[in-house]
PDB file of N, CA and C in Angstrom:
ATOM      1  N   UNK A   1      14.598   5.698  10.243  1.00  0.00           N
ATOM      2  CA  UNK A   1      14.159   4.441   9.666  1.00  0.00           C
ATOM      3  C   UNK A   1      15.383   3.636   9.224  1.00  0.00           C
ATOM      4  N   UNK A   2      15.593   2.188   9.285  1.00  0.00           N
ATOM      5  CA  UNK A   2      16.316   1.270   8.882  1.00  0.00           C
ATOM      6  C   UNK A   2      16.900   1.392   7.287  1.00  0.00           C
ATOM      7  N   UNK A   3      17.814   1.619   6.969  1.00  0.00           N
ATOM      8  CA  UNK A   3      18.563   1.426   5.695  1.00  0.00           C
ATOM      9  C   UNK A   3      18.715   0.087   5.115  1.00  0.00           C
ATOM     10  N   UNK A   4      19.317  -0.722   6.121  1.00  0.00           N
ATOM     11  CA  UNK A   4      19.681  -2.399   5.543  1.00  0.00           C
ATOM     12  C   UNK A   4      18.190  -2.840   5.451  1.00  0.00           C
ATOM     13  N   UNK A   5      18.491  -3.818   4.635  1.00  0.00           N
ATOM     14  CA  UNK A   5      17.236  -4.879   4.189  1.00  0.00           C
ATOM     15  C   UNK A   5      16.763  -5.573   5.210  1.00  0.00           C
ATOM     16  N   UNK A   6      17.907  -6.088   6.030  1.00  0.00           N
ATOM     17  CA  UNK A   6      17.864  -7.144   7.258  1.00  0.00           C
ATOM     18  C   UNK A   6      17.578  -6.287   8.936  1.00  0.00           C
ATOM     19  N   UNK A   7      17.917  -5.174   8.425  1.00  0.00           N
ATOM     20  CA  UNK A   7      16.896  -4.266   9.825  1.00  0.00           C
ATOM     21  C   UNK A   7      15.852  -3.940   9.543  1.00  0.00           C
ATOM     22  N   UNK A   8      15.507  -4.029   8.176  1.00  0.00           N
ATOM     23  CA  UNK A   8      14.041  -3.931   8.096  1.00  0.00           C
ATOM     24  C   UNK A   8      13.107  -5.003   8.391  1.00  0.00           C
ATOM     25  N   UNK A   9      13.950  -6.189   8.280  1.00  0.00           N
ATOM     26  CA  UNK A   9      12.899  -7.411   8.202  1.00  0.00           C
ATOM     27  C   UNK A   9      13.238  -7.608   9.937  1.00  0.00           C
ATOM     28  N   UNK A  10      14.004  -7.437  10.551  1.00  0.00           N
ATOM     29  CA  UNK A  10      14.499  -7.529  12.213  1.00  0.00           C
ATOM     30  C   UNK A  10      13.484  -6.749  12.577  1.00  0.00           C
ATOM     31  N   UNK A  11      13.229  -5.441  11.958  1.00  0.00           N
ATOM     32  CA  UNK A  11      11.481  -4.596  12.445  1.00  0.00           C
ATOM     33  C   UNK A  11      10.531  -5.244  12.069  1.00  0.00           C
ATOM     34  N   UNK A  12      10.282  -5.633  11.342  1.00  0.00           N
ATOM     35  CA  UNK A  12       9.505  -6.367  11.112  1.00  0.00           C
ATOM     36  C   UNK A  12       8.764  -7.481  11.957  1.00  0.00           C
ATOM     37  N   UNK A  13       9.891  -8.118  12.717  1.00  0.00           N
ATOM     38  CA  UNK A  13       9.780  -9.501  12.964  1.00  0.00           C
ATOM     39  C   UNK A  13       9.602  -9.003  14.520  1.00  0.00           C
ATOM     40  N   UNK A  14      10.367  -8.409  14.937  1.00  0.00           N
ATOM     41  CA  UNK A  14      10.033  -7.494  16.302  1.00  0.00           C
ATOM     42  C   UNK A  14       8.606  -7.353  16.697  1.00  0.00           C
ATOM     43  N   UNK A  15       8.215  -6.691  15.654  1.00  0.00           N
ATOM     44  CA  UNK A  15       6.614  -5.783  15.529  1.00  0.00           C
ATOM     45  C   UNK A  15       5.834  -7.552  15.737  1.00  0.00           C
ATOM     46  N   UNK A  16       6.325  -8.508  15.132  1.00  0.00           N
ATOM     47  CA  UNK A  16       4.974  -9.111  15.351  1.00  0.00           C
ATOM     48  C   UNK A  16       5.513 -10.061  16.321  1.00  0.00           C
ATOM     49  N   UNK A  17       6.447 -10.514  16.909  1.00  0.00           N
ATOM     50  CA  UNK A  17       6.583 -10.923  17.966  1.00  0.00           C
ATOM     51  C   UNK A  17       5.838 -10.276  19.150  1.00  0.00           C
ATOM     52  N   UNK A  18       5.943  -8.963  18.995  1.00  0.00           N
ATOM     53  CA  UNK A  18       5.588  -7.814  20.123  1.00  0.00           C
ATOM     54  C   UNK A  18       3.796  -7.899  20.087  1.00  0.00           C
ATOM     55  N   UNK A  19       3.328  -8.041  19.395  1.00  0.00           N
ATOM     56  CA  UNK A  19       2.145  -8.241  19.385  1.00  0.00           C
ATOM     57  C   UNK A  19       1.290  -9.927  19.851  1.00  0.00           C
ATOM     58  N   UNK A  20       2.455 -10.603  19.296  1.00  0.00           N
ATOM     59  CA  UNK A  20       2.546 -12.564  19.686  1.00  0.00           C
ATOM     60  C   UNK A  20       1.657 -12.284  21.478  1.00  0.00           C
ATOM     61  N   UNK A  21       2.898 -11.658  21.736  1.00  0.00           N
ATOM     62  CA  UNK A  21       3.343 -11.785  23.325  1.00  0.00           C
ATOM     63  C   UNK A  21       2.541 -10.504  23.905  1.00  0.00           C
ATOM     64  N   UNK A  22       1.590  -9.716  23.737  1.00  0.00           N
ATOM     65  CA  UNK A  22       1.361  -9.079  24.101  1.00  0.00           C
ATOM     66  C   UNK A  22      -0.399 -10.057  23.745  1.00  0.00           C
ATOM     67  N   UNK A  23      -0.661 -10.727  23.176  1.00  0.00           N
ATOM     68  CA  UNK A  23      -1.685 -11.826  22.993  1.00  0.00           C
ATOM     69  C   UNK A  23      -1.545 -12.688  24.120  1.00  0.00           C
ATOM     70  N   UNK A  24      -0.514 -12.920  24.334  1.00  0.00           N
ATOM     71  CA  UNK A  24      -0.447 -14.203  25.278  1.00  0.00           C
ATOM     72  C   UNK A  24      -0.612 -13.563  26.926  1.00  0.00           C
ATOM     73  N   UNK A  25       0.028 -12.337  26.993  1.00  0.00           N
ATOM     74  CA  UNK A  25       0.100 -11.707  27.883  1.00  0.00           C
ATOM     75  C   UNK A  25      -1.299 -11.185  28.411  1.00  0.00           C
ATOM     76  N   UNK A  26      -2.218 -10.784  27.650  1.00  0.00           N
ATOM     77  CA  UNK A  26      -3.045 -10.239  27.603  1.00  0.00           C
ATOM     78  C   UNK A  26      -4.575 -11.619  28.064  1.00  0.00           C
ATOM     79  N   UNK A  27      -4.182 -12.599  26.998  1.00  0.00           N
ATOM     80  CA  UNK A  27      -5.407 -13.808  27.664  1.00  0.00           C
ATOM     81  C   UNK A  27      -4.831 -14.495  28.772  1.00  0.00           C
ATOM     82  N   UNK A  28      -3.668 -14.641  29.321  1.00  0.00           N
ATOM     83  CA  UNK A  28      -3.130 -14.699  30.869  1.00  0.00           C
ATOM     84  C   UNK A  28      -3.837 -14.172  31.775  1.00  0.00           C
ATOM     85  N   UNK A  29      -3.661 -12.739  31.759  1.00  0.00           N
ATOM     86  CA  UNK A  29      -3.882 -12.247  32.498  1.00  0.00           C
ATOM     87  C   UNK A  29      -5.958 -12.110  32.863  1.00  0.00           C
ATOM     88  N   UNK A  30      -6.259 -12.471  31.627  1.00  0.00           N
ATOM     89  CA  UNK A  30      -7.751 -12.314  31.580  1.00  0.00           C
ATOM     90  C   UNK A  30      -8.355 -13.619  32.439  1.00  0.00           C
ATOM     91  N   UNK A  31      -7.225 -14.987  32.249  1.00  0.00           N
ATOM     92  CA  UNK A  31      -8.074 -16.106  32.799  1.00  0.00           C
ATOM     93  C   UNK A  31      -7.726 -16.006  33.791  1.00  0.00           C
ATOM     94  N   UNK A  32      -6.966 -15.293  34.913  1.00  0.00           N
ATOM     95  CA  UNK A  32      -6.286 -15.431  35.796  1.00  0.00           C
ATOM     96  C   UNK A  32      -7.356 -14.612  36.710  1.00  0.00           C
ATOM     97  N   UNK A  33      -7.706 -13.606  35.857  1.00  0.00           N
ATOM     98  CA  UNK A  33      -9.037 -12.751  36.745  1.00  0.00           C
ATOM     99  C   UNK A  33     -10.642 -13.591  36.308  1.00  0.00           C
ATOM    100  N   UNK A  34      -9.985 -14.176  35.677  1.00  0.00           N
ATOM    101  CA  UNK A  34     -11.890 -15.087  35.719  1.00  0.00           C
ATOM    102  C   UNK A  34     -11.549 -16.222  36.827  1.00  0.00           C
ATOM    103  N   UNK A  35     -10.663 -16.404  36.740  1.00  0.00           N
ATOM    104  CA  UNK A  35     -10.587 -17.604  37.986  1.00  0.00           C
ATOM    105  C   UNK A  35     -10.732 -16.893  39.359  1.00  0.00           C
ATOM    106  N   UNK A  36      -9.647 -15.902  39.488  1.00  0.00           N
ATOM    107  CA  UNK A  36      -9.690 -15.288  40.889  1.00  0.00           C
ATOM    108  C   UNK A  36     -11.276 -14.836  41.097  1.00  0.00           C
ATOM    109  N   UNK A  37     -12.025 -14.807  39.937  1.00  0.00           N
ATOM    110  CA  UNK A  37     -13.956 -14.539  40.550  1.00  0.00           C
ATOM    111  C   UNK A  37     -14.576 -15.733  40.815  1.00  0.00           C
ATOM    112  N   UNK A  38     -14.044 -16.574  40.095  1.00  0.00           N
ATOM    113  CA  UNK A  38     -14.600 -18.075  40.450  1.00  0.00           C
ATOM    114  C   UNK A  38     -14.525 -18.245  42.046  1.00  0.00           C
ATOM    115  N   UNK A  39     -16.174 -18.182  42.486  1.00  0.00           N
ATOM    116  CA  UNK A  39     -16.598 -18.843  44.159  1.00  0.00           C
ATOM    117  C   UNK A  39     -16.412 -20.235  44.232  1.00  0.00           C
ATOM    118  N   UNK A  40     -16.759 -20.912  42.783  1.00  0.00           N
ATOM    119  CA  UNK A  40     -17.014 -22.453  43.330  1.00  0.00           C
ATOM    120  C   UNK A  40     -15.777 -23.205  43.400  1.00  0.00           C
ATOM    121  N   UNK A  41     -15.137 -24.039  44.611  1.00  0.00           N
ATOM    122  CA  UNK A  41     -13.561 -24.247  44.984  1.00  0.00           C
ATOM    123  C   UNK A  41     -13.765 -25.240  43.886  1.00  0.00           C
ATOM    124  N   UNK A  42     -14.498 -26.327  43.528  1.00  0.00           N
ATOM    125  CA  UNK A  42     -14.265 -27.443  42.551  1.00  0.00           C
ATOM    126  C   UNK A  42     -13.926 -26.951  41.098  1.00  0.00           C
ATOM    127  N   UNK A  43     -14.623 -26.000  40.598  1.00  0.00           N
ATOM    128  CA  UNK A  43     -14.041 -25.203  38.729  1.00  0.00           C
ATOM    129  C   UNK A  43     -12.813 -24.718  39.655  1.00  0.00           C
ATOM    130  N   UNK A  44     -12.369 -23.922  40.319  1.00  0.00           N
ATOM    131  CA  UNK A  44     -10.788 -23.714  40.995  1.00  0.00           C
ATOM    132  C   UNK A  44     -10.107 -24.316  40.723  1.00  0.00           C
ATOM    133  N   UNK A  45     -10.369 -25.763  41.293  1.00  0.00           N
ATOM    134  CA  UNK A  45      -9.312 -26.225  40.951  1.00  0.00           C
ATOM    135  C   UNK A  45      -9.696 -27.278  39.853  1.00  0.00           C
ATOM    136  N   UNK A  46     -10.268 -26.950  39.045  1.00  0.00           N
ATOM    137  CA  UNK A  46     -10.248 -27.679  37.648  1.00  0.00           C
ATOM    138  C   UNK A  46      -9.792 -26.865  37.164  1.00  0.00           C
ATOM    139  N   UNK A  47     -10.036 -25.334  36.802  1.00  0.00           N
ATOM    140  CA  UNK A  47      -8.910 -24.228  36.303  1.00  0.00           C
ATOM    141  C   UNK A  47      -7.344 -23.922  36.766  1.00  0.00           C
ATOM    142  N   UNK A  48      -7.048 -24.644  37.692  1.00  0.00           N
ATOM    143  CA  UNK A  48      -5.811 -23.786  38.277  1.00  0.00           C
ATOM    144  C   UNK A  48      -4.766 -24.629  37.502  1.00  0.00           C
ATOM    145  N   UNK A  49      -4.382 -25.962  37.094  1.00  0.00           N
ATOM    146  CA  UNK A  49      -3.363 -26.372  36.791  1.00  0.00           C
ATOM    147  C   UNK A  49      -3.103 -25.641  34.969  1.00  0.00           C
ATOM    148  N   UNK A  50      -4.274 -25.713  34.295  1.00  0.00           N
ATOM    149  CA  UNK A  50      -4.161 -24.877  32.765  1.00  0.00           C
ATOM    150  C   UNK A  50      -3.556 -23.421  32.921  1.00  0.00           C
ATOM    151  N   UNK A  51      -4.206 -23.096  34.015  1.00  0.00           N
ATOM    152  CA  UNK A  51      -3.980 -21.451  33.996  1.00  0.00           C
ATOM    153  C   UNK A  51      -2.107 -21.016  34.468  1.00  0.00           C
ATOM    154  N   UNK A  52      -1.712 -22.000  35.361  1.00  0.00           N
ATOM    155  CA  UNK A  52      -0.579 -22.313  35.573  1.00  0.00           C
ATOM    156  C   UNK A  52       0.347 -22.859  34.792  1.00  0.00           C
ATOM    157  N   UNK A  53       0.073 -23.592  34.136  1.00  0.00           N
ATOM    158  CA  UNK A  53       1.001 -24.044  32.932  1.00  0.00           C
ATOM    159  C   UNK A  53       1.062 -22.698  31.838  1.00  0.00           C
ATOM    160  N   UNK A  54      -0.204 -21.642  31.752  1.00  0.00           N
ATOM    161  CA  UNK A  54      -0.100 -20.536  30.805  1.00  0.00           C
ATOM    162  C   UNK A  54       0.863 -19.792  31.416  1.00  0.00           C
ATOM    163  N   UNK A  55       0.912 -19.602  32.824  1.00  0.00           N
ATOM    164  CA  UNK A  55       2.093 -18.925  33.794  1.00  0.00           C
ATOM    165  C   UNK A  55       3.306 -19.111  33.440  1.00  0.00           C
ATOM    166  N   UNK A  56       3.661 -20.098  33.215  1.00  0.00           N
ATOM    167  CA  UNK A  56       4.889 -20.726  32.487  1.00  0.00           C
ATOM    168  C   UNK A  56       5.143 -20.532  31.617  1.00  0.00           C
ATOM    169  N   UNK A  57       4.486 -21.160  30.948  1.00  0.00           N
ATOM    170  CA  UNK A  57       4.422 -20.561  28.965  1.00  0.00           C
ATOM    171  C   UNK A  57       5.506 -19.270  28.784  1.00  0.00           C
ATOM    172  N   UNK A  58       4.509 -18.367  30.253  1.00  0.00           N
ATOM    173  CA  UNK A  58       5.046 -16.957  29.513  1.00  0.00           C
ATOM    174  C   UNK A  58       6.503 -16.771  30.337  1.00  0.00           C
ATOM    175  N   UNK A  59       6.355 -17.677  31.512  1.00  0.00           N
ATOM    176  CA  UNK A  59       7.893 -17.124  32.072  1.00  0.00           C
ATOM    177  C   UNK A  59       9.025 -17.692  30.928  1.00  0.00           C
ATOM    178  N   UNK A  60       8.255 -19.068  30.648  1.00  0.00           N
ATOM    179  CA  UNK A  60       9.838 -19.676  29.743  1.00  0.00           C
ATOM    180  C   UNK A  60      10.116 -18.767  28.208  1.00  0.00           C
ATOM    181  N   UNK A  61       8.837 -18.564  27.595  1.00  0.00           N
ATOM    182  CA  UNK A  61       9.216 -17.089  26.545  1.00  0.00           C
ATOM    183  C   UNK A  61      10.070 -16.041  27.048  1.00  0.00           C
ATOM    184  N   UNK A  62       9.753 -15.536  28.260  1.00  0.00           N
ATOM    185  CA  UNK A  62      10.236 -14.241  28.312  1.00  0.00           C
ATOM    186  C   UNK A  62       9.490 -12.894  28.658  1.00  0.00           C
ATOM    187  N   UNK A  63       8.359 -13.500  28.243  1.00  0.00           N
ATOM    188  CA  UNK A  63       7.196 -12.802  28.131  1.00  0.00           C
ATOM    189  C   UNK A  63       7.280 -11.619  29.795  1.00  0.00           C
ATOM    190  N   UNK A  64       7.217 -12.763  30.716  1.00  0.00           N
ATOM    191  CA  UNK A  64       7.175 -11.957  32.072  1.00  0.00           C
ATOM    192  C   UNK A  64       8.489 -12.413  32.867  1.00  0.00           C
ATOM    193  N   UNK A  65       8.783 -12.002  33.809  1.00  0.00           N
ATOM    194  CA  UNK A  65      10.051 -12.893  34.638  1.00  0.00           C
ATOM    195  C   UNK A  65       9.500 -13.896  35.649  1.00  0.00           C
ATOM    196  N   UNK A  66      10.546 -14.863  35.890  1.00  0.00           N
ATOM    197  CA  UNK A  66      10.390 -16.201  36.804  1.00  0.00           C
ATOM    198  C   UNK A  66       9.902 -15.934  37.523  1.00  0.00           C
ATOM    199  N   UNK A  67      10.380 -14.739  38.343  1.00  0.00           N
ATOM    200  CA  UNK A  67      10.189 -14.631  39.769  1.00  0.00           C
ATOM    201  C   UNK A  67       8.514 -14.078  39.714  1.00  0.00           C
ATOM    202  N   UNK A  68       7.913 -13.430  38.303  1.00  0.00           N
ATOM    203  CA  UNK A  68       6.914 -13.255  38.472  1.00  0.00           C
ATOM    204  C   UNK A  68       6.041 -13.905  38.335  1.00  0.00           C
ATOM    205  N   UNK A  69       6.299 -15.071  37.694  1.00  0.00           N
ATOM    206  CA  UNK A  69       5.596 -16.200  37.338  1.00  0.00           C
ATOM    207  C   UNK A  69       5.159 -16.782  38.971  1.00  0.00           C
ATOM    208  N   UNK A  70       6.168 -16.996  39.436  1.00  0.00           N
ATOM    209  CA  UNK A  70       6.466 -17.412  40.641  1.00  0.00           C
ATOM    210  C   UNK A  70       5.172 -16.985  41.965  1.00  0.00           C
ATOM    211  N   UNK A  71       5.479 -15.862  41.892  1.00  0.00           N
ATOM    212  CA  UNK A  71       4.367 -14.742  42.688  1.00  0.00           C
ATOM    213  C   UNK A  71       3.085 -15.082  42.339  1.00  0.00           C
ATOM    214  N   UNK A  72       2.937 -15.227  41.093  1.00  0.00           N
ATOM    215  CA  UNK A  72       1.551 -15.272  40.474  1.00  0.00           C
ATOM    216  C   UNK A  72       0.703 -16.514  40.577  1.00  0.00           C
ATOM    217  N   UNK A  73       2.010 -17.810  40.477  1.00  0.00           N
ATOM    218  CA  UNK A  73       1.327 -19.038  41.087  1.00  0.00           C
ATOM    219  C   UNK A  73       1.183 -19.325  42.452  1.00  0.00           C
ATOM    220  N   UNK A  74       1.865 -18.462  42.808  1.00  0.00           N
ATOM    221  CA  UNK A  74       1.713 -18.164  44.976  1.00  0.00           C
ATOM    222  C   UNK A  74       0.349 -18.052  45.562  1.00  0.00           C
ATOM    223  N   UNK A  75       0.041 -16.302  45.135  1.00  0.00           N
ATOM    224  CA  UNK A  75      -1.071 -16.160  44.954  1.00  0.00           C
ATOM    225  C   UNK A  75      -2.058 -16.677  44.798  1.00  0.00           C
ATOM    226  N   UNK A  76      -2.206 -17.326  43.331  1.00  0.00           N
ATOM    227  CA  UNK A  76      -3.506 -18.195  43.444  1.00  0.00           C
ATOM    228  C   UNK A  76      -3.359 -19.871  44.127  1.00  0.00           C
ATOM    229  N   UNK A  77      -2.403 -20.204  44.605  1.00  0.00           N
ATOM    230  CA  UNK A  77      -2.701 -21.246  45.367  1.00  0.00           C
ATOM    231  C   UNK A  77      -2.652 -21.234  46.899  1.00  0.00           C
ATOM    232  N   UNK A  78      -2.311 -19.479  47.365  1.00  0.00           N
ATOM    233  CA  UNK A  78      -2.757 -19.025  48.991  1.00  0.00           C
ATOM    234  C   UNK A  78      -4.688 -18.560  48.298  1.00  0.00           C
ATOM    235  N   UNK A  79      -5.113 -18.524  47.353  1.00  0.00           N
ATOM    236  CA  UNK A  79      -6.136 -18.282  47.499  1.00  0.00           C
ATOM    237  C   UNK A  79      -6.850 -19.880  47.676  1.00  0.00           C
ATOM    238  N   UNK A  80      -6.708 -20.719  47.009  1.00  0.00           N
ATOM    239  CA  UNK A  80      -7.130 -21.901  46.702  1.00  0.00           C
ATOM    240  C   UNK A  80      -7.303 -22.387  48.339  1.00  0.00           C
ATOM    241  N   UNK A  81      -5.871 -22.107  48.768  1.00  0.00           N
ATOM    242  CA  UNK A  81      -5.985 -23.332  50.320  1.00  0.00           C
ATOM    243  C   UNK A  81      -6.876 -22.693  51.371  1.00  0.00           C
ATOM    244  N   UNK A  82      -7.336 -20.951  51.416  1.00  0.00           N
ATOM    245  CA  UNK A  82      -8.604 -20.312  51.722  1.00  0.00           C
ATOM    246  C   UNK A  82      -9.593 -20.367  51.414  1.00  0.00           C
ATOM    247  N   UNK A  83      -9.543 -20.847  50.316  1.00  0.00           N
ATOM    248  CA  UNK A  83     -11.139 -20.697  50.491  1.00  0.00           C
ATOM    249  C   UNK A  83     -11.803 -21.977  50.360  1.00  0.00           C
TER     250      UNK A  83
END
């Protein structure tokens, strides 16, 4: 366990960052699978630009990496131009 005052509050601040981003991470990934069930192409693409900007959100935090961000908006816009 931490001795200094200021590694305690650095745990501290860790712990709830880690939880921040594990929130954000977590309703990402949830709208991302309600969309990918979405049949009707018109809510598609009324959902896809919000859900994409959340893509971001998390690449520019840190949350996930670019390149995965990247992949992830690939994906759902090779699904979009199929169906």
């Amino acid at each position: 366990m931490a001795n200094h005052s200021a590694t305690k509050k650095d745990t501290r601040q860790a712990a709830k960052r880690r939880e921040r981003n594990k929130y954000y991470g977590k309703t990402t990934r949830n709208a991302i699978r309600d969309l990918k069930a979405t049949e009707d192409t018109k809510a598609y693409e009324e959902k896809m630009p919000s859900i994409v900007s959340m893509i971001d959100k998390l690449a520019k935090r840190g949350i996930i990496h670019k390149n995965k961000a990247a992949n992830l908006k690939s994906k759902l816009a090779k699904k979009k131009a199929t169906a």
